[in-house]
PDB file of N, CA and C in Angstrom:
ATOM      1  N   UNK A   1     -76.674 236.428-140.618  1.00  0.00           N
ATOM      2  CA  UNK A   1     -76.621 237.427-139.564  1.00  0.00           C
ATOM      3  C   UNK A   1     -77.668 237.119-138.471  1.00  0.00           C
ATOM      4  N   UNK A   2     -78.858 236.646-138.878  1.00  0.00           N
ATOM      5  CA  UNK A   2     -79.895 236.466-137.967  1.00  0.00           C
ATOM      6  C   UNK A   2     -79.469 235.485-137.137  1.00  0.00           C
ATOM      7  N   UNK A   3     -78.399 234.160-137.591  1.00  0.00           N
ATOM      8  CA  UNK A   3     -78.651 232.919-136.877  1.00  0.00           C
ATOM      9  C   UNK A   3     -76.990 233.400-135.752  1.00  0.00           C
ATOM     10  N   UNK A   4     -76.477 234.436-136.310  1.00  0.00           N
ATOM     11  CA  UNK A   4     -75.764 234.921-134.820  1.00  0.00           C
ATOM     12  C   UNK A   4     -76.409 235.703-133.816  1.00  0.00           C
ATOM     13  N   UNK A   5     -77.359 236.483-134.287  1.00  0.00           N
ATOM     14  CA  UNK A   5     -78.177 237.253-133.358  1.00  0.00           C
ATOM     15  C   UNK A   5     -78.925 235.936-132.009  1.00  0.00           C
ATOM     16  N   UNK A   6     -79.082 235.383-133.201  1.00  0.00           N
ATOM     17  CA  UNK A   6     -80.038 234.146-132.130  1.00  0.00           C
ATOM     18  C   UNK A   6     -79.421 233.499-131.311  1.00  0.00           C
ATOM     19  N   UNK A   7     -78.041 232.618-131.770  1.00  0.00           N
ATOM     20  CA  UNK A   7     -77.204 232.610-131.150  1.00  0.00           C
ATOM     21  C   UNK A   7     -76.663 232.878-129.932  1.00  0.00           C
ATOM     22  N   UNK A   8     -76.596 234.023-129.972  1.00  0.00           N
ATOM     23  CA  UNK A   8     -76.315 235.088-129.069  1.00  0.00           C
ATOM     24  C   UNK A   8     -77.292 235.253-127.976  1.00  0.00           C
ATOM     25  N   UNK A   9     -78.962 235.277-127.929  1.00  0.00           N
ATOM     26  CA  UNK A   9     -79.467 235.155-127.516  1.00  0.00           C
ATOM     27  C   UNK A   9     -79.752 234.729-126.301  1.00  0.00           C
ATOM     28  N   UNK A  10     -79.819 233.189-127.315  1.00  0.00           N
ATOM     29  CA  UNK A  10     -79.837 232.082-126.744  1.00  0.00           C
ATOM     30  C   UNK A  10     -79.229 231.418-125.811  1.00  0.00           C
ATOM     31  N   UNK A  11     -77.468 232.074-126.053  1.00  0.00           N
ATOM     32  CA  UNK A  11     -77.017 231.959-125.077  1.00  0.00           C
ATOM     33  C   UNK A  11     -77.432 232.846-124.014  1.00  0.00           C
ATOM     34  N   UNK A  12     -77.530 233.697-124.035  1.00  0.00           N
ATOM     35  CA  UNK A  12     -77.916 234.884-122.845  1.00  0.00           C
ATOM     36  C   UNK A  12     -79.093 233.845-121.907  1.00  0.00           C
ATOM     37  N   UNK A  13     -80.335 233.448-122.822  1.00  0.00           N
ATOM     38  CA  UNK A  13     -80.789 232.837-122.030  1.00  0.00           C
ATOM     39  C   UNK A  13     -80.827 231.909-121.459  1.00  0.00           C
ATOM     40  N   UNK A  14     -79.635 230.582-121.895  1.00  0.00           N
ATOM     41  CA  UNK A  14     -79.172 229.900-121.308  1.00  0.00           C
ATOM     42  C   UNK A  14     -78.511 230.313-119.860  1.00  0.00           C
ATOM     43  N   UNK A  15     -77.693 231.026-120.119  1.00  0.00           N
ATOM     44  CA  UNK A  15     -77.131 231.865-119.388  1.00  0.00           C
ATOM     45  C   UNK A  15     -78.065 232.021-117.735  1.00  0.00           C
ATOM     46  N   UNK A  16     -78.736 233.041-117.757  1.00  0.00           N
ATOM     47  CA  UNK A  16     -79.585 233.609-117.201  1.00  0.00           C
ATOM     48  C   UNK A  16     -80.387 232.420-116.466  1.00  0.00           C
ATOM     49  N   UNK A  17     -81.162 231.375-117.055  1.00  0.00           N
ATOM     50  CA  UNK A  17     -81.583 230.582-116.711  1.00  0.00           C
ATOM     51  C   UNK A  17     -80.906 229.559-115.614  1.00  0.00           C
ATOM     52  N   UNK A  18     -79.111 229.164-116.260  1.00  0.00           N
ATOM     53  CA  UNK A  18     -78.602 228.188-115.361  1.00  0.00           C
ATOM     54  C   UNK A  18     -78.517 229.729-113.730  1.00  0.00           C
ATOM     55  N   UNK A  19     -78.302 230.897-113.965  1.00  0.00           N
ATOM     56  CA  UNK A  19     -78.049 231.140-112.938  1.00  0.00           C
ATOM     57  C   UNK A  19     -79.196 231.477-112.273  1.00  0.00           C
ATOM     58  N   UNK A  20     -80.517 231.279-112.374  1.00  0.00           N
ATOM     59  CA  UNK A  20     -82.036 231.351-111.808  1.00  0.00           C
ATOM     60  C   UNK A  20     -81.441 230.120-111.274  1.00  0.00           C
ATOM     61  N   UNK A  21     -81.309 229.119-111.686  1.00  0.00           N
ATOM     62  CA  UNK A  21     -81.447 227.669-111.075  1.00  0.00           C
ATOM     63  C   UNK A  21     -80.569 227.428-109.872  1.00  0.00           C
ATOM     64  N   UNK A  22     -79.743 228.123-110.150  1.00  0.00           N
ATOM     65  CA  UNK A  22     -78.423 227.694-109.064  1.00  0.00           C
ATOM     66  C   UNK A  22     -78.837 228.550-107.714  1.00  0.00           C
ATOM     67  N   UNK A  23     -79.861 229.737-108.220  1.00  0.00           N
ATOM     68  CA  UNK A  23     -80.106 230.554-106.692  1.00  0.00           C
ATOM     69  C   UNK A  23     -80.973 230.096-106.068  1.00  0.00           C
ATOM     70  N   UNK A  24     -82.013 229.358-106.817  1.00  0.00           N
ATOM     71  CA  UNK A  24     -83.262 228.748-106.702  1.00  0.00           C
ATOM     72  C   UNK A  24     -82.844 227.515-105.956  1.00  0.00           C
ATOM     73  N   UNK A  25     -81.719 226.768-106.025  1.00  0.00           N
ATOM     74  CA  UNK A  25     -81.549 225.600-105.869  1.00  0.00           C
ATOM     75  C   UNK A  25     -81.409 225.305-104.262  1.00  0.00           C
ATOM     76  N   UNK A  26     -80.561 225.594-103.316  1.00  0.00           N
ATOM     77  CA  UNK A  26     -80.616 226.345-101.883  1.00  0.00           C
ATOM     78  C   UNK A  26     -82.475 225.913-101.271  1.00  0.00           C
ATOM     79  N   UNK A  27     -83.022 226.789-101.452  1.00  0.00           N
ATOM     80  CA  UNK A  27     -84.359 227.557-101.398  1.00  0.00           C
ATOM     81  C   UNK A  27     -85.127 226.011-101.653  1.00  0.00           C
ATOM     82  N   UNK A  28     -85.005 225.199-102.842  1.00  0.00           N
ATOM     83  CA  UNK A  28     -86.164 224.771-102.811  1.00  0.00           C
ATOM     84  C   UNK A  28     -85.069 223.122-101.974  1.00  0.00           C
ATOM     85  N   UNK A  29     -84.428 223.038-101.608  1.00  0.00           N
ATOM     86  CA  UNK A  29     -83.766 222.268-100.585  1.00  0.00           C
ATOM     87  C   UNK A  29     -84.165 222.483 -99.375  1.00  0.00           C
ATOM     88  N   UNK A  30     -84.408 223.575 -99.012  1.00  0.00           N
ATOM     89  CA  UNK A  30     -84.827 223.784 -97.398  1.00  0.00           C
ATOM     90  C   UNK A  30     -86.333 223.603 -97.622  1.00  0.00           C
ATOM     91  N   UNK A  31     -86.836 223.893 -98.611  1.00  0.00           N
ATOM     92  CA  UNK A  31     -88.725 223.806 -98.672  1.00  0.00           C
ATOM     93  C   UNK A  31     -89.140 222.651 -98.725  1.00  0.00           C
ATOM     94  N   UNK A  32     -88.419 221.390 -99.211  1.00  0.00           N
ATOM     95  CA  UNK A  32     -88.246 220.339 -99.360  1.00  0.00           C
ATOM     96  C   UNK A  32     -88.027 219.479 -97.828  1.00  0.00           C
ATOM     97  N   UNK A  33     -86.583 220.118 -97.156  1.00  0.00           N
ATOM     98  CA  UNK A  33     -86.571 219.525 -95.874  1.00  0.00           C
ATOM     99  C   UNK A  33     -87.467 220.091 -95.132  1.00  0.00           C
ATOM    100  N   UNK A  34     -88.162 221.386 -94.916  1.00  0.00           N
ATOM    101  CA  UNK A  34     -89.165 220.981 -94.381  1.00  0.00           C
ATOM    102  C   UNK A  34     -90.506 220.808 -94.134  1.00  0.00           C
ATOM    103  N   UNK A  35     -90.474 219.972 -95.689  1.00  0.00           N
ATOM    104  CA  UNK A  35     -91.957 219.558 -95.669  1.00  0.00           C
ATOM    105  C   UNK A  35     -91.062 218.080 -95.400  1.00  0.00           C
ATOM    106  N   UNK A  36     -90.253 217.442 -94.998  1.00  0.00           N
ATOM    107  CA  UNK A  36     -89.722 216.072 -95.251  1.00  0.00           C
ATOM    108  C   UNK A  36     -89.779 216.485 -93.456  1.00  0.00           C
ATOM    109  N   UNK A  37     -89.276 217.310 -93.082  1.00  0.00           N
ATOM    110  CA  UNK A  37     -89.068 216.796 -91.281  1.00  0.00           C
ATOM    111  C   UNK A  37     -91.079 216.987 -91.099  1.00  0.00           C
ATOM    112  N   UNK A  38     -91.633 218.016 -90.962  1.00  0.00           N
ATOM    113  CA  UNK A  38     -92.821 218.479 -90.462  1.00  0.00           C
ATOM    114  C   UNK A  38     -93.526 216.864 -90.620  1.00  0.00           C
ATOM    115  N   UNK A  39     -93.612 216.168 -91.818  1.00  0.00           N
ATOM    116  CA  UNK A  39     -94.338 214.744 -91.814  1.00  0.00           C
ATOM    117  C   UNK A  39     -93.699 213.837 -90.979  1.00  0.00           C
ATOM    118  N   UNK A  40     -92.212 213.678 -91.018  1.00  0.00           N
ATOM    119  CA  UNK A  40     -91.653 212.846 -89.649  1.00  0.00           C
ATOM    120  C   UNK A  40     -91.959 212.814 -88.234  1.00  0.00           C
ATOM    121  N   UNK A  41     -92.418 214.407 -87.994  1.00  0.00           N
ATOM    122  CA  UNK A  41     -92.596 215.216 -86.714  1.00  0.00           C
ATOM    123  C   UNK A  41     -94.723 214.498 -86.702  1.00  0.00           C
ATOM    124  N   UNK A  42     -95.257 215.064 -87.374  1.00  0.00           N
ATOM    125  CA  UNK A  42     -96.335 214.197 -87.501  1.00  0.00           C
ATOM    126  C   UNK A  42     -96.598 212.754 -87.314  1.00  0.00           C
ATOM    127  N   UNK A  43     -95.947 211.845 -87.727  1.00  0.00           N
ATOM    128  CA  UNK A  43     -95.966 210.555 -88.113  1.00  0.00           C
ATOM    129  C   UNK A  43     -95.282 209.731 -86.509  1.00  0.00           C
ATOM    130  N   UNK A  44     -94.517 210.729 -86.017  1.00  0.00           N
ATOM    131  CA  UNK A  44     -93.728 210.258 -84.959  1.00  0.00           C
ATOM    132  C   UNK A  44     -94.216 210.946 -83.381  1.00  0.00           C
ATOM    133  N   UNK A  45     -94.941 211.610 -83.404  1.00  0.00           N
ATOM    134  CA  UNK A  45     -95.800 212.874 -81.934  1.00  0.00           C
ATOM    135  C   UNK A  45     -96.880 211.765 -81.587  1.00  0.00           C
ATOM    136  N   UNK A  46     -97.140 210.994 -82.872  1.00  0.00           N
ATOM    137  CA  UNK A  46     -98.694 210.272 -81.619  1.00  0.00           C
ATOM    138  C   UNK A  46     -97.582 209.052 -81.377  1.00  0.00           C
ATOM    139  N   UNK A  47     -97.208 208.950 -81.563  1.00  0.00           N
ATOM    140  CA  UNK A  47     -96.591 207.671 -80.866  1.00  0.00           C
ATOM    141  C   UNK A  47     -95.783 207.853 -79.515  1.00  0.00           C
ATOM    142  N   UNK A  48     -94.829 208.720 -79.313  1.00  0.00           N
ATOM    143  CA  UNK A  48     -93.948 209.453 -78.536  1.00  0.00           C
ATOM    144  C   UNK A  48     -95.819 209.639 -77.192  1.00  0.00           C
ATOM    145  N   UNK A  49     -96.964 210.064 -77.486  1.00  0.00           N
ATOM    146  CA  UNK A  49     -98.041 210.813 -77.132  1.00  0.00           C
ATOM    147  C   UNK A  49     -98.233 209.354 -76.515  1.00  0.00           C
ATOM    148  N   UNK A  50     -98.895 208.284 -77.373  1.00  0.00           N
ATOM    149  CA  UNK A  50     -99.377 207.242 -76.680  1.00  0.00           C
ATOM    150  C   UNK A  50     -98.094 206.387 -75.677  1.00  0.00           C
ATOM    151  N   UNK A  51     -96.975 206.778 -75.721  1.00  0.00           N
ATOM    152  CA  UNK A  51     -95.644 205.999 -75.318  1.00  0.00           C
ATOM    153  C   UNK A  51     -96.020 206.955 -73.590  1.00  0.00           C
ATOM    154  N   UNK A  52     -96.133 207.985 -73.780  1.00  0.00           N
ATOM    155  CA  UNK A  52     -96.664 208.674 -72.386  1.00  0.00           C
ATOM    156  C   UNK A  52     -98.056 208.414 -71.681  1.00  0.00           C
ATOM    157  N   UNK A  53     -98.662 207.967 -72.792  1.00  0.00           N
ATOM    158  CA  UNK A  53    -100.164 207.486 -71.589  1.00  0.00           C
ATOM    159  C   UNK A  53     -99.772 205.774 -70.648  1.00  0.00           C
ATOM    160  N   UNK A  54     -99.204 205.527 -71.756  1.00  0.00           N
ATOM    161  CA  UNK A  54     -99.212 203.904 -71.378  1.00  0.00           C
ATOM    162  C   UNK A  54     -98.252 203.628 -70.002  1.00  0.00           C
ATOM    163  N   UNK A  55     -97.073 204.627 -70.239  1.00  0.00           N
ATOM    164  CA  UNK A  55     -96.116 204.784 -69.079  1.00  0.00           C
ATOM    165  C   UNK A  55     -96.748 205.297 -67.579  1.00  0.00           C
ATOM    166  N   UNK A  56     -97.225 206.562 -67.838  1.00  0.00           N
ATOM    167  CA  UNK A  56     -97.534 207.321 -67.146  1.00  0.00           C
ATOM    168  C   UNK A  56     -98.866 206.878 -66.546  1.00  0.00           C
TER     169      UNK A  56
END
């Protein structure tokens, strides 16, 4: 009886868990892109910066 209770559980928290992940999943995609653009945007401003002194 116990190892259906657990069972049971277990699934619940399987359960519960895949659907934390799937809402979560979205969310940490955009937190991701933008910490992935903000360093591009960094890495790429002094150059674009010195491309204007040298011109100008």
């Amino acid at each position: 009886m116990l190892d259906k209770v657990a069972d049971f559980y277990e699934e619940a928290v399987d359960n519960a868990v895949d659907a934390m992940s799937s809402l979560m999943e979205p969310f940490i995609m955009v937190i991701l892109g933008g910490i992935t653009g903000t360093l591009i945007i960094a890495m790429y401003l002094p150059i674009f910066k010195m491309g204007e002194v040298v011109s100008g």
